[in-house]
Protein backbone atom coordinates (compact mmCIF):
# COMPACT_ATOMS: atom_id res chain seq x y z
CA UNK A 1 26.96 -20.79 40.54
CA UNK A 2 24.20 -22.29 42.50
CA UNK A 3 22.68 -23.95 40.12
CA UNK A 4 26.41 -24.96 38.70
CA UNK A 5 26.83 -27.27 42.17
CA UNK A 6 23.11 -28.39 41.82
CA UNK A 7 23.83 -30.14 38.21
CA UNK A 8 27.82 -30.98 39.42
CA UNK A 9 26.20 -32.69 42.39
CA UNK A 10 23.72 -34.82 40.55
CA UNK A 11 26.74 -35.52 37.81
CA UNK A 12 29.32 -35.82 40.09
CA UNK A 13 28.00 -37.09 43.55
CA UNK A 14 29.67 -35.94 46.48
CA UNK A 15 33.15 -35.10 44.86
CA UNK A 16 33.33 -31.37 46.39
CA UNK A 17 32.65 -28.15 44.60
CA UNK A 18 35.73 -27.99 41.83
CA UNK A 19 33.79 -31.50 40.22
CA UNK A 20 30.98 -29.90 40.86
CA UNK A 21 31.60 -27.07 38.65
CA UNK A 22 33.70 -29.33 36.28
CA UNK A 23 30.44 -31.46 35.52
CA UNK A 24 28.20 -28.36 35.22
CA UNK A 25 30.34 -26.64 32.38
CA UNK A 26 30.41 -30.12 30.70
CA UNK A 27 26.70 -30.13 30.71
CA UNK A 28 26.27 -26.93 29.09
CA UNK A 29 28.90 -27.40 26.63
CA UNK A 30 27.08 -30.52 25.37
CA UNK A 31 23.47 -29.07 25.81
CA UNK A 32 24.16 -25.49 23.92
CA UNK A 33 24.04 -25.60 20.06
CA UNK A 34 27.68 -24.94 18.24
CA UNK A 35 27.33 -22.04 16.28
CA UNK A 36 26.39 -21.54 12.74
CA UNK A 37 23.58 -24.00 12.88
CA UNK A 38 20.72 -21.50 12.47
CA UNK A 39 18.57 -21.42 9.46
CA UNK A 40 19.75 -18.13 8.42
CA UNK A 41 23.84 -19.45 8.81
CA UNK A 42 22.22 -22.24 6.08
CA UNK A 43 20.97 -19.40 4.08
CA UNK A 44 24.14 -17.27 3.79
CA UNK A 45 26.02 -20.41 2.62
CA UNK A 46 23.12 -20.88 -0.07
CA UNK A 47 23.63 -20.32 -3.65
CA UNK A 48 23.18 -16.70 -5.57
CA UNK A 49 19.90 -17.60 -6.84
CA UNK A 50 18.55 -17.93 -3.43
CA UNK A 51 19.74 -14.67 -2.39
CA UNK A 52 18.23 -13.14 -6.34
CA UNK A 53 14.88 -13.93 -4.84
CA UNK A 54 14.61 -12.84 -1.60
CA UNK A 55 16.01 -9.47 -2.50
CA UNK A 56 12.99 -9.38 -5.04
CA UNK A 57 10.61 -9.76 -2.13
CA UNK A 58 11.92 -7.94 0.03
CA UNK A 59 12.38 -4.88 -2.71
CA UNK A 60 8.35 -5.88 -3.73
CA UNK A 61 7.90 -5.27 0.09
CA UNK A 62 9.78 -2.28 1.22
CA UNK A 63 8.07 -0.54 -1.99
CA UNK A 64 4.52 -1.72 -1.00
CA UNK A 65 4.98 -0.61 1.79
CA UNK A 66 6.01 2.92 0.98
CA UNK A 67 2.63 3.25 -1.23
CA UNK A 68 0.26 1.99 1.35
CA UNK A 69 1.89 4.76 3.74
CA UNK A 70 1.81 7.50 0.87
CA UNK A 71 -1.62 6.10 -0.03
CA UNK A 72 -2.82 6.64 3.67
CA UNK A 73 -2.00 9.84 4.20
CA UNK A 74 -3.36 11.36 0.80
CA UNK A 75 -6.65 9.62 1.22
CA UNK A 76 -6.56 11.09 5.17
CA UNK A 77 -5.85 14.45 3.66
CA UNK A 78 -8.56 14.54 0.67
CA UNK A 79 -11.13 12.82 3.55
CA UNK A 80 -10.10 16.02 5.55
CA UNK A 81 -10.28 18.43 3.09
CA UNK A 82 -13.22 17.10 1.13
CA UNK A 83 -15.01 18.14 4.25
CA UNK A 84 -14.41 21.15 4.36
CA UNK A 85 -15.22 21.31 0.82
CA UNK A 86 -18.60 20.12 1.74
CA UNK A 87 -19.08 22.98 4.39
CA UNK A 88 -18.13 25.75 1.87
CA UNK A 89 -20.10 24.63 -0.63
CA UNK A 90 -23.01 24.52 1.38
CA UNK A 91 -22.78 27.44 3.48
CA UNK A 92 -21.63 29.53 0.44
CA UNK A 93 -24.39 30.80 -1.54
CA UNK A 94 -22.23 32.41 -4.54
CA UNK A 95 -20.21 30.24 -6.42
CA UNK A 96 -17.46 32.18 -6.75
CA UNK A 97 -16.81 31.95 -3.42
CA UNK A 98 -16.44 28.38 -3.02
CA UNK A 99 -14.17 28.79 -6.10
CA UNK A 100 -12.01 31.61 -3.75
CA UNK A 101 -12.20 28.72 -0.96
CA UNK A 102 -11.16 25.76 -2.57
CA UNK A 103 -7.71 27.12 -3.32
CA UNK A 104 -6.72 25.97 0.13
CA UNK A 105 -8.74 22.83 -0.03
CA UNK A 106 -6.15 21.21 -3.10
CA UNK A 107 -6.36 17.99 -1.74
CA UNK A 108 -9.66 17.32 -2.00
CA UNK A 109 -11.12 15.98 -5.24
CA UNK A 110 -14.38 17.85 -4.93
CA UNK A 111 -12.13 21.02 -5.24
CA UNK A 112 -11.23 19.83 -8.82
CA UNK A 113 -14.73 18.57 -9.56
CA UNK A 114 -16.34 21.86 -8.81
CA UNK A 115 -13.60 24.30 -10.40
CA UNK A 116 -14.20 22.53 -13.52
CA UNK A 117 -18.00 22.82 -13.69
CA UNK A 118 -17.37 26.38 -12.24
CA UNK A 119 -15.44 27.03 -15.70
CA UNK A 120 -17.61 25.03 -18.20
CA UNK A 121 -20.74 27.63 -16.45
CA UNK A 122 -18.43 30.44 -16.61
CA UNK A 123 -18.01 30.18 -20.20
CA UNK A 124 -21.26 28.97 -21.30
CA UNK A 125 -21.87 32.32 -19.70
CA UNK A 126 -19.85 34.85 -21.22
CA UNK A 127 -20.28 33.36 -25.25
CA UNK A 128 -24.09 33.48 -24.56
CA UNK A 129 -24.16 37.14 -23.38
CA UNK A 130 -21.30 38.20 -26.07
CA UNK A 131 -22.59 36.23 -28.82
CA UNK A 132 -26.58 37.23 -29.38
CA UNK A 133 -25.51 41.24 -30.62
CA UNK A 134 -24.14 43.02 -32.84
CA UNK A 135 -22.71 44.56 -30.28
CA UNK A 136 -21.01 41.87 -28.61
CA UNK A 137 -23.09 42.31 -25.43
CA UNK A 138 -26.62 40.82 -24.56
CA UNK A 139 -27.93 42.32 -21.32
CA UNK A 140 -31.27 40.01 -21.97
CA UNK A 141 -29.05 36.82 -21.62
CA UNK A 142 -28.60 37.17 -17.69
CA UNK A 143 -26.82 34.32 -16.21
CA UNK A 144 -27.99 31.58 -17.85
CA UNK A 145 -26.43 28.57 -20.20
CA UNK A 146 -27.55 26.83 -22.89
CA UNK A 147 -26.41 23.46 -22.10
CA UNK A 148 -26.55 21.59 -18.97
CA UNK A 149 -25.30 18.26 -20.67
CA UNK A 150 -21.90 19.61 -21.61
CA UNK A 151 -21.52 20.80 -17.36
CA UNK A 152 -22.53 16.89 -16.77
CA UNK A 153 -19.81 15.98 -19.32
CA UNK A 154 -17.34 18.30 -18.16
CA UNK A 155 -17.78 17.21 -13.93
CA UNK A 156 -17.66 13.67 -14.95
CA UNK A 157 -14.46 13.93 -16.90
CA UNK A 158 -12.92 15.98 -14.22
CA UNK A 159 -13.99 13.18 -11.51
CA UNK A 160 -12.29 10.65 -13.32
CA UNK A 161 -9.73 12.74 -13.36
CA UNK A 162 -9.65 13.21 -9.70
CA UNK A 163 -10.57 9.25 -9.20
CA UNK A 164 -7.33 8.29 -11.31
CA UNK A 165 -5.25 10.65 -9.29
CA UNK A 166 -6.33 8.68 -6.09
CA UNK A 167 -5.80 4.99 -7.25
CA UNK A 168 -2.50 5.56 -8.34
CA UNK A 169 0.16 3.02 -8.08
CA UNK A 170 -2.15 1.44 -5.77
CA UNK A 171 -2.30 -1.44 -8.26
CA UNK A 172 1.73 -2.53 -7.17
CA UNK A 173 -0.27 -3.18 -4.28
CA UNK A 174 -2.40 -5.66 -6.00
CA UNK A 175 0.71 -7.00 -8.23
CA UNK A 176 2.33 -8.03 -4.93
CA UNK A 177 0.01 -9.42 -3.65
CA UNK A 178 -0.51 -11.80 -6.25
CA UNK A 179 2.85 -11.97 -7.47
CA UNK A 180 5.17 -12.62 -4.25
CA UNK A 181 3.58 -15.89 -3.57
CA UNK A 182 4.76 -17.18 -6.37
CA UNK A 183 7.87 -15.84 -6.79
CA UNK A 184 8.66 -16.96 -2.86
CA UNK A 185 7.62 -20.44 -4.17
CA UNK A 186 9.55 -20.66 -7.16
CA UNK A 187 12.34 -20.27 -4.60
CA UNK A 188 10.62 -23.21 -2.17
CA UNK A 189 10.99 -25.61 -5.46
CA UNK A 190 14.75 -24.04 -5.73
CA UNK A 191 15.32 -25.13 -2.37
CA UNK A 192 14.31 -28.43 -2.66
CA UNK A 193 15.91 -29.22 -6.15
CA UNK A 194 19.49 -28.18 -4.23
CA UNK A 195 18.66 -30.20 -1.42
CA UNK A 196 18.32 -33.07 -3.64
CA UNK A 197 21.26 -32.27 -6.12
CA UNK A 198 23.69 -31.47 -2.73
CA UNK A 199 22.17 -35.60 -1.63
CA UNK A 200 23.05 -36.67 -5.01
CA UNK A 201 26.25 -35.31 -4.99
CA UNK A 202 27.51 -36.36 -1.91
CA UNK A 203 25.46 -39.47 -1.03
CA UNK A 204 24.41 -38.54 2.27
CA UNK A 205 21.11 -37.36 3.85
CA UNK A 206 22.93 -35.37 6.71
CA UNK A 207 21.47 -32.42 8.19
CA UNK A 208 24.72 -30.39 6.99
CA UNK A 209 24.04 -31.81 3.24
CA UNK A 210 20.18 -31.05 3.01
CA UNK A 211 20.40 -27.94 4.88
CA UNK A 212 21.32 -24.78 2.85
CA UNK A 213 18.91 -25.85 0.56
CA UNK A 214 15.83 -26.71 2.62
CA UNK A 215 16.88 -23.46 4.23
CA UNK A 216 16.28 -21.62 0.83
CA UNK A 217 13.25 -23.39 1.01
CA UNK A 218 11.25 -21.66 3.73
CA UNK A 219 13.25 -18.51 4.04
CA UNK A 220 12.00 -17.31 0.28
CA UNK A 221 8.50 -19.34 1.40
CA UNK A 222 8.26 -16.81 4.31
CA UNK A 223 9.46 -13.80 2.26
CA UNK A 224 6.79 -14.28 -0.12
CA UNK A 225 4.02 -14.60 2.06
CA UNK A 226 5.22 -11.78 4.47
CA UNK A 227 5.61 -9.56 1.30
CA UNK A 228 2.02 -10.43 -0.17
CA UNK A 229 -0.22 -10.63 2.99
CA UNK A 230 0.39 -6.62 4.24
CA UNK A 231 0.14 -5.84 0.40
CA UNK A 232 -3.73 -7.92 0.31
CA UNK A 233 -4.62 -6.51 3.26
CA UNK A 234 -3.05 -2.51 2.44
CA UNK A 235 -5.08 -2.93 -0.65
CA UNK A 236 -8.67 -3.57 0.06
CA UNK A 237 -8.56 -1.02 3.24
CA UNK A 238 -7.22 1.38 0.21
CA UNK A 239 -10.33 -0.07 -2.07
CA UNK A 240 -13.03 0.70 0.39
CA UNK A 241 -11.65 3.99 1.26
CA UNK A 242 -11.52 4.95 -2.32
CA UNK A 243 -15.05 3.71 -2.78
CA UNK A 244 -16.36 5.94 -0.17
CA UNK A 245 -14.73 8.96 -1.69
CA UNK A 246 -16.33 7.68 -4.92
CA UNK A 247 -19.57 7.61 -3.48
CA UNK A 248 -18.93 11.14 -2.35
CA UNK A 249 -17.81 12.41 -5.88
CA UNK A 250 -20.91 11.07 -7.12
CA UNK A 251 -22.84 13.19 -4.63
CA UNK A 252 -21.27 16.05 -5.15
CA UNK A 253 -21.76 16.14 -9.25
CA UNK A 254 -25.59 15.42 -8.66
CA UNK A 255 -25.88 18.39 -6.12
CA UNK A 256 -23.43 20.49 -8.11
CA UNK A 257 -26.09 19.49 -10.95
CA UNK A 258 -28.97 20.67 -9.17
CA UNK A 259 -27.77 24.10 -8.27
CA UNK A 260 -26.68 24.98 -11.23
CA UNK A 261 -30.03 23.78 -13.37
CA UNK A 262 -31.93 25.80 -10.82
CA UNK A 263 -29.81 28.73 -10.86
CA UNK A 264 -28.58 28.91 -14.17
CA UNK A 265 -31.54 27.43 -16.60
């Protein structure tokens, strides 16, 4: 109310308090904006095409979004539990019973990696002691295979594997990214061709004419960047996690190699 005398007093002069007050609400009725002036009020009374494309960004959005978040906790959890897979294997000195340990480690792609090549050994195994006698048994075979090329073949098929299991969908990340820019400014030229159609129409260049569509214009503008810059970003973080855990996969096979051509040869 204070300040309500301070304005009436410099409109008014000294005409007492009721002018006072009388000039202050007359001020703020002609300084505050009438209502339904806002860009998005312009927006609402756009056409349906307007409203087709910014629920395509926004649905290219909301889903990106759900990937990066399902994306960030699976790599978190194969991180985790590919170190533990780590500690097993190397504090373990029977295979079997990292095999009996990775069971709990599922996340990890080293856990599929290694009970693959586990498998290809097992059975190299087993056909060269069974298949040497008449008997079915040969006691001079020991532990020992007779190829290490086809345990190469089989750990890098199962990394792939693995590796595919990881990137999934992670591409919509790179489709939106690319995409939503110019789908948000196919609906910046929409804008602007209703803006001009609404002047040619009506033969005015009012702000109530030009507005819905110019409003069009930089809402679907926005969208499409604000859909396609998290989805850049989400997806090279993703990419250099993914190429540490490929690095790791790598590491593993070679070791995995190793062992076995020492132990099994």
């Amino acid at each position: 109310m204070n300040s309500f005398r301070m304005i009436g007093a410099a409109l008014g002069g000294p005409l007492g308090e009721p002018y006072a007050t009388a000039g202050a609400l007359t001020w703020w009725a002609q300084t505050t904006p009438p209502e339904g002036t806002g860009i998005l009020d312009f927006f609402l009374r756009s056409g349906p095409m307007a409203k087709i494309i910014l629920a395509i960004l926004v649905a290219f959005s909301l889903a990106s979004w759900a990937i990066l978040a399902w994306k960030l906790v699976q790599f978190r959890r194969a991180e985790k539990h590919s170190a533990l897979c780590l500690a097993a294997f190397h504090r373990s000195k029977r295979f079997s019973e990292v095999n009996a340990a990775g069971g709990k480690l599922f996340a990890s792609p080293l856990v599929g990696i290694f009970q693959a090549g586990y498998a290809e050994i097992d059975a190299q195994i087993k056909s060269a002691r069974s298949s040497a006698t008449p008997s079915g048994v040969n006691p001079e075979a020991g532990y020992r295979i007779r190829s290490l090329a086809s345990v190469e073949r089989t750990l890098e098929r199962a990394a792939n594997s693995e590796l595919s299991e990881l990137t999934r969908a992670t591409s919509f990340l790179a489709t939106t990214a690319s995409a939503t820019p110019f789908i948000g400014l196919f609906g910046t030229v929409w804008g602007i061709m209703v803006a001009f159609q609404e002047i040619g129409l009506s033969g005015s260049t009012s702000l109530d004419t030009i507005a819905p569509g110019i409003a069009e214009a930089l809402i679907n503008t926005a969208a499409g960047l604000g859909a396609a810059i998290p989805a850049l970003i989400g997806y090279n973080y993703l990419a250099n996690r993914l190429r540490r855990l490929r690095l790791k996969v790598h590491d593993f096979s070679n070791e995995f190699l190793n062992l076995t051509e020492r132990n099994f040869r």
